[in-house]
Protein backbone atom coordinates (compact mmCIF):
# COMPACT_ATOMS: atom_id res chain seq x y z
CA UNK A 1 86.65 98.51 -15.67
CA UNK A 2 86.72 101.55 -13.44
CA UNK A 3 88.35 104.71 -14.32
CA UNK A 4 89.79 107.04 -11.62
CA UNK A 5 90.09 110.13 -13.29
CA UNK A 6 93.17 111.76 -11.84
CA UNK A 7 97.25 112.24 -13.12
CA UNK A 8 98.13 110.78 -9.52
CA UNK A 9 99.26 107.56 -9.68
CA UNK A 10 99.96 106.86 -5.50
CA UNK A 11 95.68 107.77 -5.89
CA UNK A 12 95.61 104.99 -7.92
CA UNK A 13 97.64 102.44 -6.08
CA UNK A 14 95.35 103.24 -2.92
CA UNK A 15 92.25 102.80 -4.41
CA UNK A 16 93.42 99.27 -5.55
CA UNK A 17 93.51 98.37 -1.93
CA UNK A 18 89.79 98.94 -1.35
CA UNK A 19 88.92 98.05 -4.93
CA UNK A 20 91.16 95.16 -6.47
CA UNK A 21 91.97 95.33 -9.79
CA UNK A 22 88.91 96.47 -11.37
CA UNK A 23 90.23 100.24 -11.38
CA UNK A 24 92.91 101.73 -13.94
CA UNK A 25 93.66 105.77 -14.05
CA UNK A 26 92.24 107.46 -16.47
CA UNK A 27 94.21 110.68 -17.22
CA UNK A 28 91.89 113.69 -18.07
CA UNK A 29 91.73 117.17 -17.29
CA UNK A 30 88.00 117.70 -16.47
CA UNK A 31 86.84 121.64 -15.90
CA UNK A 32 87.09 122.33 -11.95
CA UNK A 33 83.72 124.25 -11.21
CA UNK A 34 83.99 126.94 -7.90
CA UNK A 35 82.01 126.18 -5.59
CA UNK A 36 81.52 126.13 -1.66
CA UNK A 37 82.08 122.78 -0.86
CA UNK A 38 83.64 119.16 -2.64
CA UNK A 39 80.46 117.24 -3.37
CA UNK A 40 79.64 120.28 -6.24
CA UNK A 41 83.01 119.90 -7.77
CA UNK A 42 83.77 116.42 -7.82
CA UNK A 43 80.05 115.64 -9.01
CA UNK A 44 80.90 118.51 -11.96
CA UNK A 45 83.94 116.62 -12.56
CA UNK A 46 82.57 113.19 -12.61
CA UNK A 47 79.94 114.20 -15.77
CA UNK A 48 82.41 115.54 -17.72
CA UNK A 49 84.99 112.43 -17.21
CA UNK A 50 82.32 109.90 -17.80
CA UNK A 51 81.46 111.52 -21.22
CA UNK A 52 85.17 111.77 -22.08
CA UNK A 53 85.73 107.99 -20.73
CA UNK A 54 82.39 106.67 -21.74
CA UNK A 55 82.51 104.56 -19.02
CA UNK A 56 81.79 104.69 -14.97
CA UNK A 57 84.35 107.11 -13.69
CA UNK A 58 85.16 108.02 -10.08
CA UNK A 59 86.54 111.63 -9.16
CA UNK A 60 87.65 113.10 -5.87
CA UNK A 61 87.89 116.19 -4.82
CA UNK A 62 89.81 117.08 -1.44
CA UNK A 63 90.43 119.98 1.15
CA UNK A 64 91.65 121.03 4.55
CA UNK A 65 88.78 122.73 6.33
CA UNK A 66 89.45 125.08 9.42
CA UNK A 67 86.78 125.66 12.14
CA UNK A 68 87.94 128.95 12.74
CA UNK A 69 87.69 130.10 9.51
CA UNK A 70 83.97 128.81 9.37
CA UNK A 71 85.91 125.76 7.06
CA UNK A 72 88.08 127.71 4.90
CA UNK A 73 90.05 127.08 2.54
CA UNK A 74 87.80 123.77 1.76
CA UNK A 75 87.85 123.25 -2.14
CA UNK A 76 90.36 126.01 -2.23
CA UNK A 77 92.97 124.54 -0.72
CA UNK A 78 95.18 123.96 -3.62
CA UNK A 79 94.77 127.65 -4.38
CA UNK A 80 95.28 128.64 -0.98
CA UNK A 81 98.61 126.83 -0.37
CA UNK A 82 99.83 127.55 -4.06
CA UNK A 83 99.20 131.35 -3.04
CA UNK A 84 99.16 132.03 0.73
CA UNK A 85 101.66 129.21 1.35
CA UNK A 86 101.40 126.63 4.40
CA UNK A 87 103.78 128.79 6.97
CA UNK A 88 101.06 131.84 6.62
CA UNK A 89 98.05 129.81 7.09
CA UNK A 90 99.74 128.54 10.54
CA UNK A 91 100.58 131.49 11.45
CA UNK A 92 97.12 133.17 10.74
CA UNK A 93 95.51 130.09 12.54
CA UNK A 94 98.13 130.15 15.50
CA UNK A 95 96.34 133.26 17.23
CA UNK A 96 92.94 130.69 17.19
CA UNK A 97 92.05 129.09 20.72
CA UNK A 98 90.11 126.66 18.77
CA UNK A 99 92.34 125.32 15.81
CA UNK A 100 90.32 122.19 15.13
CA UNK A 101 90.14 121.24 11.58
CA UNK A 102 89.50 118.15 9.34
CA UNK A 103 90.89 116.81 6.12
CA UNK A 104 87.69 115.88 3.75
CA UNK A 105 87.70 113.72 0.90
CA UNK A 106 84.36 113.50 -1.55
CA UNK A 107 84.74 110.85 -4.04
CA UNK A 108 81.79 110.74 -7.06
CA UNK A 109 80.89 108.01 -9.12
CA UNK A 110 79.19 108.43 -12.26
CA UNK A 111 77.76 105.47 -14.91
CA UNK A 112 75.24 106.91 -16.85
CA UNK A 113 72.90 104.49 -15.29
CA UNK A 114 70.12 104.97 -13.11
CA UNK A 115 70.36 104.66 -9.76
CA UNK A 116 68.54 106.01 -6.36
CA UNK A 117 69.55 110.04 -6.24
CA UNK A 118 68.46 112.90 -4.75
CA UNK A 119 68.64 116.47 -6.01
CA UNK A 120 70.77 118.27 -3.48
CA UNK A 121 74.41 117.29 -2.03
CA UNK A 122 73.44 119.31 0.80
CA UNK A 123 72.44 115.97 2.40
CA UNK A 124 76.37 116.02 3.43
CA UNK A 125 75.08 117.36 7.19
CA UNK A 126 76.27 121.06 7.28
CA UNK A 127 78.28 121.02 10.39
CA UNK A 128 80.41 117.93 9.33
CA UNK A 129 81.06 120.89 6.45
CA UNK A 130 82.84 122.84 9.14
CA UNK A 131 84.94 120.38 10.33
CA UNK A 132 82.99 118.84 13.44
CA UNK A 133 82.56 115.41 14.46
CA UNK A 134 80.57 113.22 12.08
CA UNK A 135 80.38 110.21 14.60
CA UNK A 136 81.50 109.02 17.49
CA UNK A 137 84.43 107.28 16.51
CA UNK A 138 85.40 109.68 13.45
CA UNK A 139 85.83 106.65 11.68
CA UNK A 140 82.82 107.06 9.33
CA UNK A 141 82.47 108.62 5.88
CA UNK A 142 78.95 110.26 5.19
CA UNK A 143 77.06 109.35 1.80
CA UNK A 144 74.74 111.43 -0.47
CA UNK A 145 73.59 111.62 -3.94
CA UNK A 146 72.98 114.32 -6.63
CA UNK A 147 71.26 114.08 -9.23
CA UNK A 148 72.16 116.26 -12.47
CA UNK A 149 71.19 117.17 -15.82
CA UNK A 150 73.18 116.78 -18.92
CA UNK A 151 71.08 117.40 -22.48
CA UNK A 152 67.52 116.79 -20.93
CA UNK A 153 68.58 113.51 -19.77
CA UNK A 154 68.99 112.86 -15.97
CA UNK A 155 72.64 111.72 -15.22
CA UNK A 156 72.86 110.31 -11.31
CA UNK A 157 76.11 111.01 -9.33
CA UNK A 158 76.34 109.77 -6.24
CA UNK A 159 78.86 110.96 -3.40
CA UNK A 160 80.69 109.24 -0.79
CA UNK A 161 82.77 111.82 1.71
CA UNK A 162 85.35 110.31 4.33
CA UNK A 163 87.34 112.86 6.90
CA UNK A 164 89.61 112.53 9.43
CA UNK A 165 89.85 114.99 12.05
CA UNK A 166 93.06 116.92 13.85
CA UNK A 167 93.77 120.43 14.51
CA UNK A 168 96.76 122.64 13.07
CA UNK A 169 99.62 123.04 14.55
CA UNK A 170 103.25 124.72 14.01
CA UNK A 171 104.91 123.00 11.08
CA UNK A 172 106.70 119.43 11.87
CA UNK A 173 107.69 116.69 9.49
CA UNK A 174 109.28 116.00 6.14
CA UNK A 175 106.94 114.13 4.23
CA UNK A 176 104.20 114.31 2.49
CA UNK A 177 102.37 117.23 1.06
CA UNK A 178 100.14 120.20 1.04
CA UNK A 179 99.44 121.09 3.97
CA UNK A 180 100.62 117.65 5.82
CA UNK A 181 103.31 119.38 7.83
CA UNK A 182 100.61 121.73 9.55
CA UNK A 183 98.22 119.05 10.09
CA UNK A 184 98.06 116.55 13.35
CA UNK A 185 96.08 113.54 14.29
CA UNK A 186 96.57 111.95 17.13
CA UNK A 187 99.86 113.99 17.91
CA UNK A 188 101.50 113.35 14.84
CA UNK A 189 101.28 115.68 11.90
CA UNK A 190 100.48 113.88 8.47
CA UNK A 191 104.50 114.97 6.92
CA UNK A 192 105.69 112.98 10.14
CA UNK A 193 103.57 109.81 9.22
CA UNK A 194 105.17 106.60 6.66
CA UNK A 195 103.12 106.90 3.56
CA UNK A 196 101.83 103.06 4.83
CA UNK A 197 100.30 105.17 8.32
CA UNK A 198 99.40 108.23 6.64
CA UNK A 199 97.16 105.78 3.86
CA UNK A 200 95.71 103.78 7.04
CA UNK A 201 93.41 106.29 8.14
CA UNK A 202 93.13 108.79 5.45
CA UNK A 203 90.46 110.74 4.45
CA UNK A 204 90.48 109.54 0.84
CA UNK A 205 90.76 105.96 2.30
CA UNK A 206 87.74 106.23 4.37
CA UNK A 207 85.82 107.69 1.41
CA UNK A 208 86.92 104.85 -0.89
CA UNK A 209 85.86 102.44 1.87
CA UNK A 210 82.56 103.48 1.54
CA UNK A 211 82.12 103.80 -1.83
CA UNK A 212 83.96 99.96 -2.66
CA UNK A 213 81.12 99.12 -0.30
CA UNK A 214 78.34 100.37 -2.37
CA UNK A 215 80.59 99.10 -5.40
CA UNK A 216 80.59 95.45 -4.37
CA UNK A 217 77.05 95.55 -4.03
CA UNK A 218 75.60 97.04 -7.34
């Protein structure tokens, strides 16, 4: 059985659509590392689950990244919104003439067995990291592996990022969350989207897409 470490059931329930029923959530409050961009913190996060689970664990870590702000707030984005608020980053984005941003998802899966890994998470290319295209049809979700060290032992994490791209905009909607209202694809922000439209192309979706992919096939 897989565990998706998080205290969010709806995360759950989502993953179940790409994954069946071999996932259950596995409540735990792993240590959230700082660090300049998801793969680092979810990958963090993923070690410490699995050795709490002993088990293979998956972990996401998600952010809103702004072009204009050379992708900030990123993995801050709970911080920011908890502490500069949704309205202000609008209005500090509003004076932009680009506003272009993207909402990223990195999921990481960790075993404890071996598998094909590379030593940097960098292989994420660096300007899909700043919120442009990562292919043609945006419909994509890049893949990369790091490999990591716990007690001498090499423990392989491998990372699976899905985005979906927009721009921000004044706030409009009443649903969702975060920064939702403030965010627009395809002319409708996410808080004005059904929770069944929001799910159909969301970043988290697209990552999970990949990574029940690689799942099926292991």
């Amino acid at each position: 059985m897989l565990n998706f470490v998080t205290t969010n059931p709806g995360k759950v329930r989502e993953a179940t659509e790409y994954l069946d029923d071999e996932i259950r959530q596995f409540d735990f409050d792993y240590p959230e590392v700082q660090a300049d961009d998801l793969g680092t913190v979810a990958a963090e996060g993923a070690r410490a689950a699995y050795r709490a689970a002993d088990g293979p664990v998956i972990v996401d870590d998600a952010g809103l990244f702004i072009d204009a702000f050379d992708g900030f707030p990123g993995p801050y984005s709970s911080y920011v919104e908890d502490t500069v608020g949704v309205e202000r980053v609008w209005r500090m984005t509003e004076p932009e003439a680009d506003r272009a941003a993207a909402f990223k998802t990195v999921i990481a899966y960790c075993d404890g067995d071996g598998f094909e890994a590379t030593p940097d998470p960098g292989g994420i290319d660096r300007e899909d990291r700043r919120g442009q295209d990562l292919s043609a049809d945006d419909r994509g979700a890049a893949t990369t592996d790091e490999q990591v060290h716990d007690g001498g032992e090499t423990v392989p994490v491998k990372l699976f990022e899905g985005r979906v791209p927009g721009e921000i905009v004044a706030p409009r909607g009443e649903g969702g969350f975060g920064f939702d209202p403030i965010f627009e694809h395809d002319g409708t922000t996410f808080a004005e989207m059904s929770t069944e439209e929001k799910n159909a192309i969301s970043h988290r979706g697209r990552a999970l897409a990949k990574f029940a992919e690689w799942y099926g096939e292991r």
